[in-house]
PDB file of N, CA and C in Angstrom:
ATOM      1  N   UNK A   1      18.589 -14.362  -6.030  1.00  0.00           N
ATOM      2  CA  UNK A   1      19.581 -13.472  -5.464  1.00  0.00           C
ATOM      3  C   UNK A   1      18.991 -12.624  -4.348  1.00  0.00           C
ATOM      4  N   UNK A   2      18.075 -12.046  -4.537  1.00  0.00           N
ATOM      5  CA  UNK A   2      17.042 -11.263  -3.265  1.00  0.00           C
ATOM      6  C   UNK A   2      17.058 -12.526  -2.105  1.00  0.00           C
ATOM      7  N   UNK A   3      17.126 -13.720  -2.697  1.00  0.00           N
ATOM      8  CA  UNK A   3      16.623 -14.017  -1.491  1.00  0.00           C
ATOM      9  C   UNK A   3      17.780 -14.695  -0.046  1.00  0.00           C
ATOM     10  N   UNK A   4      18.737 -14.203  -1.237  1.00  0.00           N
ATOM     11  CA  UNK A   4      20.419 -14.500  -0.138  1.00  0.00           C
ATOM     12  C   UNK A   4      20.897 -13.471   0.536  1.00  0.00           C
ATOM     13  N   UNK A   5      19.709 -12.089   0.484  1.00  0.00           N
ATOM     14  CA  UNK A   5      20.170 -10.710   1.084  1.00  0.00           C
ATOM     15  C   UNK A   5      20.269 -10.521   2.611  1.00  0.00           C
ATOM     16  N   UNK A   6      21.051 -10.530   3.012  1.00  0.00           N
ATOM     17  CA  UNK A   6      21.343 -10.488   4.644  1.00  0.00           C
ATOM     18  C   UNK A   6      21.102  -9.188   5.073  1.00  0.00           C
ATOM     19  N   UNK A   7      20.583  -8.666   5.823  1.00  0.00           N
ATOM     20  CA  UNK A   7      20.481  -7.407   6.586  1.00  0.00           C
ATOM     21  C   UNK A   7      21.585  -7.383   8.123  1.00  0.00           C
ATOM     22  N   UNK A   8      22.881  -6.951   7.735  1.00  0.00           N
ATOM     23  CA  UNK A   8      23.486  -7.031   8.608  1.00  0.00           C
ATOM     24  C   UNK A   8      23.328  -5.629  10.301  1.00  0.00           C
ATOM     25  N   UNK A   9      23.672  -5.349  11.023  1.00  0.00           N
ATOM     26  CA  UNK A   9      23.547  -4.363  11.889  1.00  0.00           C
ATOM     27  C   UNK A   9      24.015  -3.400  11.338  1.00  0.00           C
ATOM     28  N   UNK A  10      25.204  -3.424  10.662  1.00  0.00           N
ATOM     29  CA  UNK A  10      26.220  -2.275  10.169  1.00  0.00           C
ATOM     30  C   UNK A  10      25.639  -1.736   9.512  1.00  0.00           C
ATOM     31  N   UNK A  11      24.801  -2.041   8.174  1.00  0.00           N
ATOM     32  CA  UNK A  11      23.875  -1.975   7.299  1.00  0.00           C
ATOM     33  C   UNK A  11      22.805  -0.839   7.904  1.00  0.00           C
ATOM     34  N   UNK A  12      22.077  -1.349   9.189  1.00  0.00           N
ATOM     35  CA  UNK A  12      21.199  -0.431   9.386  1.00  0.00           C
ATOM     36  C   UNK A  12      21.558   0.418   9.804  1.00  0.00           C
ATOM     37  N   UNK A  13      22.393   0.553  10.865  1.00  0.00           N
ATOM     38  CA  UNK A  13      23.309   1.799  11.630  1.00  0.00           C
ATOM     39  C   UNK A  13      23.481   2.801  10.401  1.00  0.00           C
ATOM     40  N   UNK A  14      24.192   2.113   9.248  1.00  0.00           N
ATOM     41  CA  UNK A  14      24.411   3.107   8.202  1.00  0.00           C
ATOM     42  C   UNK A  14      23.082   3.955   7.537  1.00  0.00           C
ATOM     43  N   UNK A  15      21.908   3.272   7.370  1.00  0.00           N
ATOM     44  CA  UNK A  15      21.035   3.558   7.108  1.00  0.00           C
ATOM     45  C   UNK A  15      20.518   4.414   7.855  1.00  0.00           C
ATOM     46  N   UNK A  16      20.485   4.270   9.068  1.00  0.00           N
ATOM     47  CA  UNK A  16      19.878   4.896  10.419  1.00  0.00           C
ATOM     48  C   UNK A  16      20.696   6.657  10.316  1.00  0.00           C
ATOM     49  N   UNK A  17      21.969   6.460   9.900  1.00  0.00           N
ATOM     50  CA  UNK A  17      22.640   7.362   9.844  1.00  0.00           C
ATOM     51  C   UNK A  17      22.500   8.671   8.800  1.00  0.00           C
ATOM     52  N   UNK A  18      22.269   7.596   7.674  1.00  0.00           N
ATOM     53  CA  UNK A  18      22.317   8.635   6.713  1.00  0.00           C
ATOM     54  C   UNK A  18      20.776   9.111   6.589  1.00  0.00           C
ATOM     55  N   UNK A  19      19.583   8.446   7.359  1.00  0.00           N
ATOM     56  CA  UNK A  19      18.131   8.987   7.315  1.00  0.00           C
ATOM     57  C   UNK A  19      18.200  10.452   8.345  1.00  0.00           C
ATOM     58  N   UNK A  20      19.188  10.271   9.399  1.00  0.00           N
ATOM     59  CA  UNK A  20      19.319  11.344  10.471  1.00  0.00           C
ATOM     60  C   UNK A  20      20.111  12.205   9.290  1.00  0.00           C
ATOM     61  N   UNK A  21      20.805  12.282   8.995  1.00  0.00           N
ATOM     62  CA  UNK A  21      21.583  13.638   7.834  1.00  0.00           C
ATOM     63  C   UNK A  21      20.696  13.874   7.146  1.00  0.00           C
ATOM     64  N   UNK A  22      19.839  13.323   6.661  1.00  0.00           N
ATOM     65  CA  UNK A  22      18.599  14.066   5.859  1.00  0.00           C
ATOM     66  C   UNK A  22      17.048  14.614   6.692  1.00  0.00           C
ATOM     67  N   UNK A  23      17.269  13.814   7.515  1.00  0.00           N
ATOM     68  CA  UNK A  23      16.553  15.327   8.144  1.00  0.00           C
ATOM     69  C   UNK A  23      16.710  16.312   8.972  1.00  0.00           C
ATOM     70  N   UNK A  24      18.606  16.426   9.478  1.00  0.00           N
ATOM     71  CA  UNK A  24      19.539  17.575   9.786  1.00  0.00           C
ATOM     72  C   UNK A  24      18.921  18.473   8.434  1.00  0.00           C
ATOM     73  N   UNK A  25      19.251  18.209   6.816  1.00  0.00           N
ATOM     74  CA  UNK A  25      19.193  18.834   5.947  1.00  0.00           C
ATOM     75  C   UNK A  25      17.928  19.393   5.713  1.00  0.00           C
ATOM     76  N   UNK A  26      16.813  18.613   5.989  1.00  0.00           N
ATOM     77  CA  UNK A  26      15.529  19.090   6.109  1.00  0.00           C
ATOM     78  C   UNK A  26      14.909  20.058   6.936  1.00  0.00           C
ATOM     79  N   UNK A  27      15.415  19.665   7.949  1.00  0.00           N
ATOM     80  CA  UNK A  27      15.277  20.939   8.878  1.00  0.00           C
ATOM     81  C   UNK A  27      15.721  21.864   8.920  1.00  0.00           C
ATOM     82  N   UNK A  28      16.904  22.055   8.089  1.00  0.00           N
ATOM     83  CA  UNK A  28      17.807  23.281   7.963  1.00  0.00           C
ATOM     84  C   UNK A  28      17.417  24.165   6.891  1.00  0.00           C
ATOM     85  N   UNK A  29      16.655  23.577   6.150  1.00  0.00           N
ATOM     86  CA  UNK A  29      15.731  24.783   4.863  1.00  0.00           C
ATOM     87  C   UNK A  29      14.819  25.261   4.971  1.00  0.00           C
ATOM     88  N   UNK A  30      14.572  26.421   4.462  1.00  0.00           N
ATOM     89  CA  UNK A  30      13.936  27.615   5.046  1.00  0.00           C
ATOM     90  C   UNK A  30      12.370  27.195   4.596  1.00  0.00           C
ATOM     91  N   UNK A  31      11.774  28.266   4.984  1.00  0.00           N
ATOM     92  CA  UNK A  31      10.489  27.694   5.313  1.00  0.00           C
ATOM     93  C   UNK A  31       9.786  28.009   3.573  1.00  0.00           C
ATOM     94  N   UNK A  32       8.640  27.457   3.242  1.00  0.00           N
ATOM     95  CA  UNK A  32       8.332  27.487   1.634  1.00  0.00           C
ATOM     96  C   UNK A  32       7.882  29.672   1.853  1.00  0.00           C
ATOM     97  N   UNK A  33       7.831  30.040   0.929  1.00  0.00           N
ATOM     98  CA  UNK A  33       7.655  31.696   0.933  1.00  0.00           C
ATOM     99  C   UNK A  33       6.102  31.260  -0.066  1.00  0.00           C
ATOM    100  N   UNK A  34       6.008  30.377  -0.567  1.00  0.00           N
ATOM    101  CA  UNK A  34       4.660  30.601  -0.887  1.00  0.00           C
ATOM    102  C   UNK A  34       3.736  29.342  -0.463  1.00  0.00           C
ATOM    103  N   UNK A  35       2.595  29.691  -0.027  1.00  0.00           N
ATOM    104  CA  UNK A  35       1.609  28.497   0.127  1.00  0.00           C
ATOM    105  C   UNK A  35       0.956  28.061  -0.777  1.00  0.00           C
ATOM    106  N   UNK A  36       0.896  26.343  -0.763  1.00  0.00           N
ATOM    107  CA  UNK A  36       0.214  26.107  -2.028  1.00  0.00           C
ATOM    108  C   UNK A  36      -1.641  26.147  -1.539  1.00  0.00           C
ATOM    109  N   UNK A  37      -2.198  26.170  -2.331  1.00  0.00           N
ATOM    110  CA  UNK A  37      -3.821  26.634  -2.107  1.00  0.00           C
ATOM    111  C   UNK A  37      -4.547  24.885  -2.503  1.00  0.00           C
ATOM    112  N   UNK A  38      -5.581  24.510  -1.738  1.00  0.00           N
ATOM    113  CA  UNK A  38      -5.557  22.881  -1.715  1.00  0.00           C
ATOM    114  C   UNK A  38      -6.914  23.285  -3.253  1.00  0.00           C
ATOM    115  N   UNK A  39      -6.575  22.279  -3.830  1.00  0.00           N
ATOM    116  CA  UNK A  39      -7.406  22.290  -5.264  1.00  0.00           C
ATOM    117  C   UNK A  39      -8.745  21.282  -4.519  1.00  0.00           C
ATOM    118  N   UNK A  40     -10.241  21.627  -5.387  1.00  0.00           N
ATOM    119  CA  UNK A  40     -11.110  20.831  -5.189  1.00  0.00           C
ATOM    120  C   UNK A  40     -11.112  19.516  -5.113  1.00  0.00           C
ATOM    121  N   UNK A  41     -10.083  18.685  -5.935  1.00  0.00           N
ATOM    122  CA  UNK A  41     -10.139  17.426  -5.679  1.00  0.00           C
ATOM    123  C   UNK A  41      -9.088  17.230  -4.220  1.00  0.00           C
ATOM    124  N   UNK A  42      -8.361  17.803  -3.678  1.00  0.00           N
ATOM    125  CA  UNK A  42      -7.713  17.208  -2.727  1.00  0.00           C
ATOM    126  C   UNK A  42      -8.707  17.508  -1.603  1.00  0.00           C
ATOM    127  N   UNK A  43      -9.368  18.725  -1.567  1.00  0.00           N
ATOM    128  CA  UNK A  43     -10.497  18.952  -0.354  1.00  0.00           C
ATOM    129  C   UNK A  43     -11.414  17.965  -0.391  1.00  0.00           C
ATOM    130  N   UNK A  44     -12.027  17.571  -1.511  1.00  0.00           N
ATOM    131  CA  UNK A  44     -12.855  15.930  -1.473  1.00  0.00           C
ATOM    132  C   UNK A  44     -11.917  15.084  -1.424  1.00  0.00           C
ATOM    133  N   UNK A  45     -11.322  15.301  -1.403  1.00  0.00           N
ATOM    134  CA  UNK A  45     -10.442  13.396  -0.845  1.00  0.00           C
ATOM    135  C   UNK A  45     -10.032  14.009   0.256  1.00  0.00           C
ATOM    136  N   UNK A  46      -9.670  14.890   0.791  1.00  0.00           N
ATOM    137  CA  UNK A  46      -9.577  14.743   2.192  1.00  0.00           C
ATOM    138  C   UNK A  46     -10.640  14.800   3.252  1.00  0.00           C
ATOM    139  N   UNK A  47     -11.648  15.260   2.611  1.00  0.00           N
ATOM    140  CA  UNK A  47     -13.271  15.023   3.007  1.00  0.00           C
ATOM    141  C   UNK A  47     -13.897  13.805   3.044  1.00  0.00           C
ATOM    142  N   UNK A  48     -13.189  12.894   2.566  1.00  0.00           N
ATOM    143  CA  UNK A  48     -14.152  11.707   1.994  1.00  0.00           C
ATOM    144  C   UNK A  48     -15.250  11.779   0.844  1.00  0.00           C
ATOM    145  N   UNK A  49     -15.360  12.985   0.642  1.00  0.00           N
ATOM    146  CA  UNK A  49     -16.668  13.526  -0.315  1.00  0.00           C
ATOM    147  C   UNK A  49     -16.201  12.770  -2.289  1.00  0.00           C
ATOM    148  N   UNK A  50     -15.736  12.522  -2.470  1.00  0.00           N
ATOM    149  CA  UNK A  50     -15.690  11.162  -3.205  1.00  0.00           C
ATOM    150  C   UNK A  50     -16.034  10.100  -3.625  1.00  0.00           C
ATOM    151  N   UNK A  51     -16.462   9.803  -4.903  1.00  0.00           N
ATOM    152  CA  UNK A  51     -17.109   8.735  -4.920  1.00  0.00           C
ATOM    153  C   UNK A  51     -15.824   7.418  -5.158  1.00  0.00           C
ATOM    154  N   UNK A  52     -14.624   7.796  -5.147  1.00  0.00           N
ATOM    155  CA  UNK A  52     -13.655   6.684  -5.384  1.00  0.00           C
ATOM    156  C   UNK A  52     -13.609   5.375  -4.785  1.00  0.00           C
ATOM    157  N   UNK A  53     -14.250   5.708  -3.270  1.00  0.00           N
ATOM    158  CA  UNK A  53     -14.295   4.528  -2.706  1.00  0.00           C
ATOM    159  C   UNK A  53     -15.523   3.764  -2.812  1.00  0.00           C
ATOM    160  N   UNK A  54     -16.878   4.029  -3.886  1.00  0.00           N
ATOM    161  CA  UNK A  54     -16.996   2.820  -4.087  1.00  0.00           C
ATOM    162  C   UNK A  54     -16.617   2.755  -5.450  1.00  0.00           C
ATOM    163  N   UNK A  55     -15.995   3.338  -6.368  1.00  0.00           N
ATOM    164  CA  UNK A  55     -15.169   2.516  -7.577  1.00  0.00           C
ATOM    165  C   UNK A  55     -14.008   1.409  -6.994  1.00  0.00           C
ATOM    166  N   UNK A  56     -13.671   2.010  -5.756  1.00  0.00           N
ATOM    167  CA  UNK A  56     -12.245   0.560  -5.778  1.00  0.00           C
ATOM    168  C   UNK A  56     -13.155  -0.199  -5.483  1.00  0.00           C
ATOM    169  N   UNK A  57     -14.019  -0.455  -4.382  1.00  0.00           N
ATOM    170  CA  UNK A  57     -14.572  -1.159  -3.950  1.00  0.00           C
ATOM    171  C   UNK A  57     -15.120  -1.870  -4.997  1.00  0.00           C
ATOM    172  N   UNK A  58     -16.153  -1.859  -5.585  1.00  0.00           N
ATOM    173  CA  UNK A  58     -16.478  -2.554  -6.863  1.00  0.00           C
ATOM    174  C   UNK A  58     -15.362  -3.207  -7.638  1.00  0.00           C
ATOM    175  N   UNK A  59     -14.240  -2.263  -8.384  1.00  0.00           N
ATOM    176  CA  UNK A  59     -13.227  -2.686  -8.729  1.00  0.00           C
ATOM    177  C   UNK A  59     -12.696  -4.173  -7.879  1.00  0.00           C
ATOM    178  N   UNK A  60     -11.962  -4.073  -6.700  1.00  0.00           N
ATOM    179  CA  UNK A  60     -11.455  -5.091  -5.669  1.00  0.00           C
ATOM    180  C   UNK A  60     -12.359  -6.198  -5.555  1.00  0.00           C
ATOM    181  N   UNK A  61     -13.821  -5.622  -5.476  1.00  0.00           N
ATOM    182  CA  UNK A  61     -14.993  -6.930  -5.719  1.00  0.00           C
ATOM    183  C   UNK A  61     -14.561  -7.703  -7.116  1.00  0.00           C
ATOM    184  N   UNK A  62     -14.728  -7.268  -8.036  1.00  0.00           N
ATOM    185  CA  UNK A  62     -14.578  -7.433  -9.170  1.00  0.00           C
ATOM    186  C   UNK A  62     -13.278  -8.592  -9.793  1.00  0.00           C
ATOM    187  N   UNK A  63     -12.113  -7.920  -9.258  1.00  0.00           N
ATOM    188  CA  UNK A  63     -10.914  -8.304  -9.294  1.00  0.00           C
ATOM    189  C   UNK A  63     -10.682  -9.510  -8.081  1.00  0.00           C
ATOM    190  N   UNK A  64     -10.862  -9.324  -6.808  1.00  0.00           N
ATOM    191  CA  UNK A  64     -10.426  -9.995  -5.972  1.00  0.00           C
ATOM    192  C   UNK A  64     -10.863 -11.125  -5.378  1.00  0.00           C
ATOM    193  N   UNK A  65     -12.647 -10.250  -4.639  1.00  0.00           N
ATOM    194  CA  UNK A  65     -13.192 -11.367  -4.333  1.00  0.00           C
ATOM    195  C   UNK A  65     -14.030 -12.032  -4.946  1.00  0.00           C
ATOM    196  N   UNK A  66     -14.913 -11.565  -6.022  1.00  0.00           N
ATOM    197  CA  UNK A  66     -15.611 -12.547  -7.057  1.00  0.00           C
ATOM    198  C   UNK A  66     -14.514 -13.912  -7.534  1.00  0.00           C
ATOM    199  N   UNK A  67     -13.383 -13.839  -7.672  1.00  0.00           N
ATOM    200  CA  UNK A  67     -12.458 -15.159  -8.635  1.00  0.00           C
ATOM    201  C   UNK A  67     -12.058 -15.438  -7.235  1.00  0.00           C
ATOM    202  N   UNK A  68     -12.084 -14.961  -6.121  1.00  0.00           N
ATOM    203  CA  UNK A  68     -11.462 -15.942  -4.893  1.00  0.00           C
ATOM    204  C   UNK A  68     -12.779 -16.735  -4.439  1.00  0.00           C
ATOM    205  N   UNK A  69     -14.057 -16.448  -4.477  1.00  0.00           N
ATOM    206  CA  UNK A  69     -15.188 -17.202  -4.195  1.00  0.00           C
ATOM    207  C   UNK A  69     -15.007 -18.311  -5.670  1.00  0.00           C
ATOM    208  N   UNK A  70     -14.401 -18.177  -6.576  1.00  0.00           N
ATOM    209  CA  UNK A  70     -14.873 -18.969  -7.557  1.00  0.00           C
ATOM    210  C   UNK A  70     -13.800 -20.188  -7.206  1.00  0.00           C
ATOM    211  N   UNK A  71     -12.607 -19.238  -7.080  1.00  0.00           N
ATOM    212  CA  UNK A  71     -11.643 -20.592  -6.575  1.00  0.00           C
ATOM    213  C   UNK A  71     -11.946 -21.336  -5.596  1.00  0.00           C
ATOM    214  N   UNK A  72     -12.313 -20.834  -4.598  1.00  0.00           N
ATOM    215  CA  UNK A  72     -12.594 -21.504  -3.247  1.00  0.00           C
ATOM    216  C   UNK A  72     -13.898 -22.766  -3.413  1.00  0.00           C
ATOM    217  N   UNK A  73     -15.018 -21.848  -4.166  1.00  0.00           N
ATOM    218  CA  UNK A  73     -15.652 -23.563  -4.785  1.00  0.00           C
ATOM    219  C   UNK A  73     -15.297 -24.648  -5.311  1.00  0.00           C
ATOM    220  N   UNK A  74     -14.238 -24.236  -6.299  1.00  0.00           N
ATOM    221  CA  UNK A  74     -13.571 -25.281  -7.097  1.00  0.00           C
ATOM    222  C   UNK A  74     -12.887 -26.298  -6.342  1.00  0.00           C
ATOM    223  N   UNK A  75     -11.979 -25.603  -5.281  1.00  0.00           N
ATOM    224  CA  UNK A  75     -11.298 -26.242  -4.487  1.00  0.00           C
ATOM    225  C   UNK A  75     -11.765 -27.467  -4.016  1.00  0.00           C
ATOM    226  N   UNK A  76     -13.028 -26.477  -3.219  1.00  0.00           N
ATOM    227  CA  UNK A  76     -14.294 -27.713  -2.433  1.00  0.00           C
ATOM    228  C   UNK A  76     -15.067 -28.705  -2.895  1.00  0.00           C
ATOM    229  N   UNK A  77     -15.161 -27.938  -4.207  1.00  0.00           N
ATOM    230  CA  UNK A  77     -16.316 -29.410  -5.257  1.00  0.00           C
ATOM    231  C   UNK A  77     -15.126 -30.218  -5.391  1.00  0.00           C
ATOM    232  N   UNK A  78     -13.764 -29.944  -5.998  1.00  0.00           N
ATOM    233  CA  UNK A  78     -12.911 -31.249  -5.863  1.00  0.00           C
ATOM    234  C   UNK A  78     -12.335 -31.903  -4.903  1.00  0.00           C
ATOM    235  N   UNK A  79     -12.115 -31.235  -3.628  1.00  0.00           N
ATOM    236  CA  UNK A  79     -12.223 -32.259  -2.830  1.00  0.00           C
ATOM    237  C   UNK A  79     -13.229 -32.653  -2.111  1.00  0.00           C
ATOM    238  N   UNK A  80     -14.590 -33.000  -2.677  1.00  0.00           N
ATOM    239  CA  UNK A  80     -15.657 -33.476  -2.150  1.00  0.00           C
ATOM    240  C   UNK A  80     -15.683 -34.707  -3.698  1.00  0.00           C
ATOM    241  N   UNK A  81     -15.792 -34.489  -4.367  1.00  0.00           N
ATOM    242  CA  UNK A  81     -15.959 -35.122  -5.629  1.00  0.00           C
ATOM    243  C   UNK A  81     -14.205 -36.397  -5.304  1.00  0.00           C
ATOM    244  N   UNK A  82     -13.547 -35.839  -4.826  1.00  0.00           N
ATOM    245  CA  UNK A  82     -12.172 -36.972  -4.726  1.00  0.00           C
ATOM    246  C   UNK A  82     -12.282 -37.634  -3.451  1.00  0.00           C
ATOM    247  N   UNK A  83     -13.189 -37.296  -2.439  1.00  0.00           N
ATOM    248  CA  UNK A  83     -13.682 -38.139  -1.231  1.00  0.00           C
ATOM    249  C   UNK A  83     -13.407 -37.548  -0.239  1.00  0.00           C
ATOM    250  N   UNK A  84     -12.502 -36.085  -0.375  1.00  0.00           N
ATOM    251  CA  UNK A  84     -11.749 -35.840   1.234  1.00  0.00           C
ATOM    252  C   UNK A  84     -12.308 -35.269   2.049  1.00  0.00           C
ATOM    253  N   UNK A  85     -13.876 -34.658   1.723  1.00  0.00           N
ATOM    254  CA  UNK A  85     -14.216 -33.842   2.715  1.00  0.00           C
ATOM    255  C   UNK A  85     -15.225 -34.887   2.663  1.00  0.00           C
TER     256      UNK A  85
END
């Protein structure tokens, strides 16, 4: 069913429309009366000072490209072993 979804013009116009009324509405509210104060973890992540990026990294190694090197051999030993390469 997703994949019979037509995106007609009217469709976006409407969309287009109702994204402009929300930020008429956005702009029209007053400004915050209190500031929020940035907590230590958002100042290291906006620092980079974090060690998260090498947990994904490891993680994504882990997950992604270790079993895509494994597939990609498999691939190759069988088609070397079936004659095609």
């Amino acid at each position: 069913q997703l994949g019979e979804f037509r995106f007609t013009p009217e469709q976006g116009k409407h969309w287009f429309d109702q994204l402009l009324a929300l930020v008429k509405i956005a702009e029209g509210l007053p400004a915050p009366k209190e500031t929020m104060i940035e907590s230590d973890w958002n100042e290291k992540a906006r620092r980079g000072n974090l060690r998260t990026g090498w947990i994904v990294g490891i993680v994504v190694g882990a997950l992604v490209v270790i079993p895509g090197c494994i597939v990609i051999m498999t691939v190759l030993a069988l088609l070397y072993f079936e004659g095609a390469l």
